[in-house]
Protein backbone atom coordinates (compact mmCIF):
# COMPACT_ATOMS: atom_id res chain seq x y z
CA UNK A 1 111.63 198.21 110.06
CA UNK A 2 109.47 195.28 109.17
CA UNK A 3 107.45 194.76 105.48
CA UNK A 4 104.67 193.03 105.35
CA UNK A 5 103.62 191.44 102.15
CA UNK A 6 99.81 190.68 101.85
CA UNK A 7 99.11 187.62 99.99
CA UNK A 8 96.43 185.16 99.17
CA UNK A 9 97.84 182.31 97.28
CA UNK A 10 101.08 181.07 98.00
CA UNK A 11 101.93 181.47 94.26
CA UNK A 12 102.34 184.99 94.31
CA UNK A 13 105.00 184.71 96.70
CA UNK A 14 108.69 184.99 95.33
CA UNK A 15 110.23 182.02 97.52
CA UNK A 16 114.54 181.92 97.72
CA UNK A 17 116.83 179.10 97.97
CA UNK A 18 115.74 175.99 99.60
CA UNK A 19 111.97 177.48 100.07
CA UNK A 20 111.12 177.44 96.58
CA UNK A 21 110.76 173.40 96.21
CA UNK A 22 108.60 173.61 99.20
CA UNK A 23 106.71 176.28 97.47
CA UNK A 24 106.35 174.68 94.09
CA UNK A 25 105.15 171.33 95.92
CA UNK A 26 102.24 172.98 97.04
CA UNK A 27 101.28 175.38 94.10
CA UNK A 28 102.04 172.43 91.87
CA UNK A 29 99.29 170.32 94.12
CA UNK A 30 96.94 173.42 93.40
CA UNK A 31 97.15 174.37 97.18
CA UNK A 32 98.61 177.67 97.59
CA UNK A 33 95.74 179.80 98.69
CA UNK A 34 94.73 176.99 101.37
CA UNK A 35 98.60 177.35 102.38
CA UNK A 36 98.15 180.96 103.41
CA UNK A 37 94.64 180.61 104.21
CA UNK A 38 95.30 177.79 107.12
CA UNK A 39 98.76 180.05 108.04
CA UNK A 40 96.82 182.79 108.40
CA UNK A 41 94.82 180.31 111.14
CA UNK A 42 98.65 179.87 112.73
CA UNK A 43 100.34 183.01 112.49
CA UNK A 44 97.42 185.31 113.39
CA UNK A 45 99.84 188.39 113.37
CA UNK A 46 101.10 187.22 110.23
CA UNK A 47 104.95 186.69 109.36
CA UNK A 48 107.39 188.80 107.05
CA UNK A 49 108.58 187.14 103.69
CA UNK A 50 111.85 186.02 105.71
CA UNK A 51 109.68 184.20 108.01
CA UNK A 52 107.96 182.29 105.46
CA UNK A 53 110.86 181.81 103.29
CA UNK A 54 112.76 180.32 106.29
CA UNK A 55 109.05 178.11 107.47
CA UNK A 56 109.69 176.79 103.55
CA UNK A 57 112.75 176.36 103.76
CA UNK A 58 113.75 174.54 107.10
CA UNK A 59 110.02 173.39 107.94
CA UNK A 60 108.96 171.89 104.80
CA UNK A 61 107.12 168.90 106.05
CA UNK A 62 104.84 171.22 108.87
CA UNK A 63 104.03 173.03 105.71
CA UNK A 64 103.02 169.99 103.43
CA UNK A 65 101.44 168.53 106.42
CA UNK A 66 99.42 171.85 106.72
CA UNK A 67 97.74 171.68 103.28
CA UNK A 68 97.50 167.75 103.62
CA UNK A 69 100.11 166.50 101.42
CA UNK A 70 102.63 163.56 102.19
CA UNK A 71 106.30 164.58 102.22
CA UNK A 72 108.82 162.82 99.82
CA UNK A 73 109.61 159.99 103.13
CA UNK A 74 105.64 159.47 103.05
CA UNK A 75 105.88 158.96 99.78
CA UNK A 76 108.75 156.84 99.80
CA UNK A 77 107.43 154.04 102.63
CA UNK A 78 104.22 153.76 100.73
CA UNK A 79 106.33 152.37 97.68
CA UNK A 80 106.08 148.68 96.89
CA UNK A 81 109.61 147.89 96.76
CA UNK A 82 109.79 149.69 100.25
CA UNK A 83 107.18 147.66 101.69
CA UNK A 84 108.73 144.56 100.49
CA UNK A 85 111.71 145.44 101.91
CA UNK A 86 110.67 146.13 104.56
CA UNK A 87 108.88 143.21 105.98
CA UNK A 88 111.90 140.84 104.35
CA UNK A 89 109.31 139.77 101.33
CA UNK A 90 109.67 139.62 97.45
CA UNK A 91 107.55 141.14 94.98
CA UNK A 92 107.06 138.69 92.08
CA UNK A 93 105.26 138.60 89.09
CA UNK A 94 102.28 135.57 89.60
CA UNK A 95 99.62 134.78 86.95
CA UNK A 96 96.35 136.08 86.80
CA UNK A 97 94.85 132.79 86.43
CA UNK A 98 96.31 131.55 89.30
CA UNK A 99 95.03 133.85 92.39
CA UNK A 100 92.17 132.41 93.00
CA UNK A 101 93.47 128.93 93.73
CA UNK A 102 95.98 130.81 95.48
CA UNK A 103 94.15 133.18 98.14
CA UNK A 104 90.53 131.15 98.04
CA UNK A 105 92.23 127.76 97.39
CA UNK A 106 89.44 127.58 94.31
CA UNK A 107 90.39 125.02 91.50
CA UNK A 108 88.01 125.53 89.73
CA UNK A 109 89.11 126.35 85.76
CA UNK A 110 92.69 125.13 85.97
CA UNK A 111 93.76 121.74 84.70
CA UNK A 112 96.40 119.13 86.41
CA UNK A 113 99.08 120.99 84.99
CA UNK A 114 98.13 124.18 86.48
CA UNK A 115 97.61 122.78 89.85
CA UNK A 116 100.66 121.47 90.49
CA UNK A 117 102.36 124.35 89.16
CA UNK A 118 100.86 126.61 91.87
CA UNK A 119 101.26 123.74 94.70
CA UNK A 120 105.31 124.02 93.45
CA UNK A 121 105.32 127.39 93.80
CA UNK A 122 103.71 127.23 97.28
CA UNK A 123 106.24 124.84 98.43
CA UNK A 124 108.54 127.06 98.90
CA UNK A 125 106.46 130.76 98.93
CA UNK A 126 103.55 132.27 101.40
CA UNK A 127 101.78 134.68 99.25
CA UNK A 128 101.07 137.90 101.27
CA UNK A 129 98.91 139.78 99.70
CA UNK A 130 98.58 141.88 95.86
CA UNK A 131 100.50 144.71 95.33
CA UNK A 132 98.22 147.71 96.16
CA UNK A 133 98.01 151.04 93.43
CA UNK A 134 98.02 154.67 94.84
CA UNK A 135 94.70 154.60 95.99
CA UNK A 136 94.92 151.53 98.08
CA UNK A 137 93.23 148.88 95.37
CA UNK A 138 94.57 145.82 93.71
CA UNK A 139 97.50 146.80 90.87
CA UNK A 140 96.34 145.86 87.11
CA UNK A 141 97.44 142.72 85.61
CA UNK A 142 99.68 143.58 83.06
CA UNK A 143 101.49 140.76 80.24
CA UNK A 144 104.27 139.40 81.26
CA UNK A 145 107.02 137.43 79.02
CA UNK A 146 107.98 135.53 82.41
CA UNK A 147 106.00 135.43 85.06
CA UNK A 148 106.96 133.66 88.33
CA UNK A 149 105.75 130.22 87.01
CA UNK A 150 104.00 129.05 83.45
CA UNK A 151 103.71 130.25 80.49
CA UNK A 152 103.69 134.16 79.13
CA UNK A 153 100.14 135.26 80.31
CA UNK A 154 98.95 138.07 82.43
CA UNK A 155 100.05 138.61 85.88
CA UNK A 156 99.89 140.72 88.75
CA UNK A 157 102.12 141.76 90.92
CA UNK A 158 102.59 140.42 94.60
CA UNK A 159 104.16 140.28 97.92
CA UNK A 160 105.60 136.74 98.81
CA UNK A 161 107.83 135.27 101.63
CA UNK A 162 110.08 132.68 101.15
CA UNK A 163 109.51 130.33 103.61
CA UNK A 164 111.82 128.78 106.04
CA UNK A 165 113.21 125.44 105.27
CA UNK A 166 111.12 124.00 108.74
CA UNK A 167 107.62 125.44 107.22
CA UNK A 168 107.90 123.33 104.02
């Protein structure tokens, strides 16, 4: 004999072992009825509550992908510290008041001092590019008691490559 459950929003659905952190990722992202709505699309005969327990459980990606949310790996490479990683860079902490000298090679506002600071720094670094938020725009400069070079001030935070001893 096979039971049938009908349901609407994923929510109302009383998930078992490894399904339930599937299930409480998408209820949690407020997207339980589009869950079953978009299965429904799928699995036109629908499915019995094994089914979907075990598409939870062993499938939880397909069903975070379904409802257009990123699974924990997604999540994971989009990370700063991943990034950096990956490519073989360093994040570092660089002054505020240094950037635009840095990335538009614009002097303007810094004194001697300054200057020759950032030319140390660049020496021996390639900036890559700012350290992106979330939703893909520049971090906020936050205080820092020791940024990368100079004194206490704010900075932001960035990728840089160390470069080889050739390209100096």
């Amino acid at each position: 004999m096979v039971i049938k459950t009908d349901l609407t929003d994923l929510q109302d659905f009383e998930a078992w072992s490894g399904a339930e952190d599937t299930k409480n990722e998408i209820c949690n992202a407020g997207k339980g009825e589009q869950f079953i709505t978009e299965l429904e699309q799928v699995y036109m005969e629908g499915m019995t509550d094994s089914e979907l327990n075990d598409l939870l459980w062993f499938d939880p990606d397909w069903c975070l992908h379904l409802v257009g949310l990123e699974t924990e790996q997604e999540k994971k490479e989009k990370q700063p510290e991943h990034i950096a990683e990956k490519n073989g860079w360093d994040i570092m902490d660089i002054p505020e008041w240094a950037l635009n000298y840095i990335v538009n090679g614009d002097a303007e506002g810094l004194n001697d001092n300054d200057k020759d600071m950032v030319d140390a720094f660049l020496q021996d670094w390639d900036f890559i590019e700012q350290v992106k938020d979330e939703d893909g725009e520049d971090e906020e400069a936050e205080f820092n008691n020791e940024p990368q070079f100079g004194m206490p001030c704010d900075t932001v935070r960035c990728y840089c490559e160390k470069k080889a001893e050739g390209d100096k």
